[in-house]
C-alpha atoms as a PDB file:
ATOM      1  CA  UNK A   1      50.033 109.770  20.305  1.00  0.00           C
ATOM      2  CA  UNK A   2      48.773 110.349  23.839  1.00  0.00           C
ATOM      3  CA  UNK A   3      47.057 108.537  26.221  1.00  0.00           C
ATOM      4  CA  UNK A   4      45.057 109.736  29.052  1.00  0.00           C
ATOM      5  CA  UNK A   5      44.936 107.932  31.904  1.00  0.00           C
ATOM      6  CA  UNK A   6      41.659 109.781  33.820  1.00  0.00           C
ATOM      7  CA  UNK A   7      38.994 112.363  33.418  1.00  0.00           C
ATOM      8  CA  UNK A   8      41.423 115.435  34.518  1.00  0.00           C
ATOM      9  CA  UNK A   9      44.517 113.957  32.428  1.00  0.00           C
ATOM     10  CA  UNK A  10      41.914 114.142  29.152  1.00  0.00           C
ATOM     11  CA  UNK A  11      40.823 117.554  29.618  1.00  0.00           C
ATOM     12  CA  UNK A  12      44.184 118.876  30.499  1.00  0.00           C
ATOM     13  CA  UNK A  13      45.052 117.319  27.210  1.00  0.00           C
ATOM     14  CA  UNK A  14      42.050 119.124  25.035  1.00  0.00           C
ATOM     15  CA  UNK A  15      42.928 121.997  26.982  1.00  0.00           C
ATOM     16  CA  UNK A  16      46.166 122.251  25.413  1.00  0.00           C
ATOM     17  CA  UNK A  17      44.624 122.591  22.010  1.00  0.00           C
ATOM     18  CA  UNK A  18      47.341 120.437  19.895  1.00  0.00           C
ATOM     19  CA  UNK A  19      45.617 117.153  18.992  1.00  0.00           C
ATOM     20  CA  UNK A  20      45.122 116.419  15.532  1.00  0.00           C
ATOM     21  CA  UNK A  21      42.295 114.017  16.746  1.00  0.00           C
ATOM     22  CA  UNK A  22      40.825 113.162  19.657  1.00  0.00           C
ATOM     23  CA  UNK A  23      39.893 109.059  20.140  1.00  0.00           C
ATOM     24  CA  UNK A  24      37.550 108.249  22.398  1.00  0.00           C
ATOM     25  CA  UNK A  25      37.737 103.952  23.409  1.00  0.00           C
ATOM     26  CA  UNK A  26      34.634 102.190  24.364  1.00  0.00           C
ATOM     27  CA  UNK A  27      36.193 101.567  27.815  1.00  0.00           C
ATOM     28  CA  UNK A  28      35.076 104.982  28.920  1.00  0.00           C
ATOM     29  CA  UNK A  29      31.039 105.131  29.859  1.00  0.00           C
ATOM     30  CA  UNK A  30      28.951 107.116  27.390  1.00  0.00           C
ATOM     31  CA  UNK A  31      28.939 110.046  29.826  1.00  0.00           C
ATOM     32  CA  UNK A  32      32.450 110.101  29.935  1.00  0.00           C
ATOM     33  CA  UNK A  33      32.621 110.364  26.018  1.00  0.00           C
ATOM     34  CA  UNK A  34      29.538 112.893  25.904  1.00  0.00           C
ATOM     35  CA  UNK A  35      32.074 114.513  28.408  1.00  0.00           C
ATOM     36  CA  UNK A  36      34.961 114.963  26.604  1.00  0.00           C
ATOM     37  CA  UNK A  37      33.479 115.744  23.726  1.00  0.00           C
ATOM     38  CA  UNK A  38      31.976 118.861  24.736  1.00  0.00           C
ATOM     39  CA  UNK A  39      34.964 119.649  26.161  1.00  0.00           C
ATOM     40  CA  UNK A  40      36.940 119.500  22.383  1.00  0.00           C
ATOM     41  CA  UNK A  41      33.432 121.312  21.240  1.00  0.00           C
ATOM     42  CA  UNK A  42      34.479 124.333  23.840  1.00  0.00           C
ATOM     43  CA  UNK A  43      38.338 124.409  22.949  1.00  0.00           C
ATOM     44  CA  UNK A  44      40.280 126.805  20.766  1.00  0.00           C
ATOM     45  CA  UNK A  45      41.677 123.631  18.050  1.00  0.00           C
ATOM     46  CA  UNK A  46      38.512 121.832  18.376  1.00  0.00           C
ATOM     47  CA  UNK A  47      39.811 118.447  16.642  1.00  0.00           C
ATOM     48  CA  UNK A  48      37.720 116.021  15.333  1.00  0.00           C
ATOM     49  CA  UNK A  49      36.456 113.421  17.841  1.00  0.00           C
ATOM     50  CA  UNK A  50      36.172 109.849  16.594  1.00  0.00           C
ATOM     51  CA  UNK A  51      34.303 107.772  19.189  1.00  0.00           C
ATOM     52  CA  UNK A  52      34.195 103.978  19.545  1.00  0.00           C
ATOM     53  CA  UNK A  53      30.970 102.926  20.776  1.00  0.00           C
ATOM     54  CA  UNK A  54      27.524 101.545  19.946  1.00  0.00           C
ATOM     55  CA  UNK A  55      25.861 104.510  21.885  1.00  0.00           C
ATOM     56  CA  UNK A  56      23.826 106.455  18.771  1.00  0.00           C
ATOM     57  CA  UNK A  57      23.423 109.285  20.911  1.00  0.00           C
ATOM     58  CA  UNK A  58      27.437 109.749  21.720  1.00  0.00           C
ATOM     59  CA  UNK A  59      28.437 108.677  17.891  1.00  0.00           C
ATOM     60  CA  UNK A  60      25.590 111.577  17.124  1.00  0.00           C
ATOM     61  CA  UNK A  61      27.903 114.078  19.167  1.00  0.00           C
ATOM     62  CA  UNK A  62      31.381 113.300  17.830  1.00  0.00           C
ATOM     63  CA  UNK A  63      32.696 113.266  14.058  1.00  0.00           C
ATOM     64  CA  UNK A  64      32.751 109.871  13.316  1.00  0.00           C
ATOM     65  CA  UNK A  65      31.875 106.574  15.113  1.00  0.00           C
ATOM     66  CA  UNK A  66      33.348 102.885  14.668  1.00  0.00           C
ATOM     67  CA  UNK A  67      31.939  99.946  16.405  1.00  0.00           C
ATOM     68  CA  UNK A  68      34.066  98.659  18.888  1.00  0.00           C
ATOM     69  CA  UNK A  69      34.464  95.162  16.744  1.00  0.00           C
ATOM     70  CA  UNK A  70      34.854  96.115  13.829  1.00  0.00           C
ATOM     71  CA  UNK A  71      38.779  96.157  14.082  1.00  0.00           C
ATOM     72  CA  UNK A  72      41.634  97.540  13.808  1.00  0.00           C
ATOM     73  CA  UNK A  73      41.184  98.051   9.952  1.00  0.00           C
ATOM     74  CA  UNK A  74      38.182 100.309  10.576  1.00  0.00           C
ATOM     75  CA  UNK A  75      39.992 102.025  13.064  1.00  0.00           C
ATOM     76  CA  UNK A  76      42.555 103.224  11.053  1.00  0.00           C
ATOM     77  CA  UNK A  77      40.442 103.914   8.081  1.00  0.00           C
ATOM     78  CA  UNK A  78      38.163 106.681   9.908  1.00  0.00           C
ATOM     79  CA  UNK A  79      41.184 108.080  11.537  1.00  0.00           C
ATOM     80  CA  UNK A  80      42.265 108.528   7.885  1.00  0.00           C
ATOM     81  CA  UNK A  81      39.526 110.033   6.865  1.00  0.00           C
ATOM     82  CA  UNK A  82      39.044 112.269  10.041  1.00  0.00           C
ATOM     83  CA  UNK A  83      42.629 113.525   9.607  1.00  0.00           C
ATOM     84  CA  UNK A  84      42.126 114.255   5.678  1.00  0.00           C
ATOM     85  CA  UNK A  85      38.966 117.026   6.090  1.00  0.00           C
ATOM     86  CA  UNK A  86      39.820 120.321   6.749  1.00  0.00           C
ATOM     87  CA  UNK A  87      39.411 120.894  10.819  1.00  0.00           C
ATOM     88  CA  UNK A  88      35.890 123.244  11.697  1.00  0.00           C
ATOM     89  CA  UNK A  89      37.331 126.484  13.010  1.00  0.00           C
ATOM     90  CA  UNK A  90      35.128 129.038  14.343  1.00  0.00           C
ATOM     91  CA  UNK A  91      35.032 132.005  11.637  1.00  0.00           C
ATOM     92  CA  UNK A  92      37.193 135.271  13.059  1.00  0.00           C
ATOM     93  CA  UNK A  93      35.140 138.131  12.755  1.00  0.00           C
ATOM     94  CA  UNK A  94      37.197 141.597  12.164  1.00  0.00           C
ATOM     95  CA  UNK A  95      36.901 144.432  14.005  1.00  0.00           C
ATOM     96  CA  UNK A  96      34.529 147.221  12.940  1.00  0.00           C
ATOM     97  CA  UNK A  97      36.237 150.414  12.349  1.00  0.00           C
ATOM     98  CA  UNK A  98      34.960 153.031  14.779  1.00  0.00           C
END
């Protein structure tokens, strides 16, 4: 687990393409998350984004969204389920033969 601490600390994070998930806490504003989450949208690993907030439009934009109390119990339920699907990679396409 790894925390980010500001803006620059998350992306350098995402940047680095090795998180298995990517929470977003309902201390950030809901341009912060909308943010961040097109950030993990644009990276190479693009991990599933689960999102605590009551904002429908940034819970539209990541994986999965939790209420921010509803608990820990939800918490760690969706972050089960997140982890358990198969990640979205982008499909390779092979080179034509010329």
């Amino acid at each position: 687990v790894s925390c980010a601490q500001s803006h620059a600390e998350a992306a350098e994070y995402i940047s680095q393409n090795q998180a298995d998930c990517i929470l977003l806490g309902f201390t950030l504003s809901a341009e912060e998350q909308i943010s961040l989450i097109r950030l993990v949208k644009h990276s190479l690993s693009r991990p599933p984004v689960l999102v605590m907030s009551r904002n429908s439009e940034v819970v539209r934009q990541a994986n999965a969204g939790i209420d921010p109390l509803e608990g820990p119990a939800q918490l760690v339920a969706a972050v089960s389920e997140l982890l358990a699907k198969p990640a979205a990679r982008p499909k390779a396409r092979a080179a034509s033969a010329k």
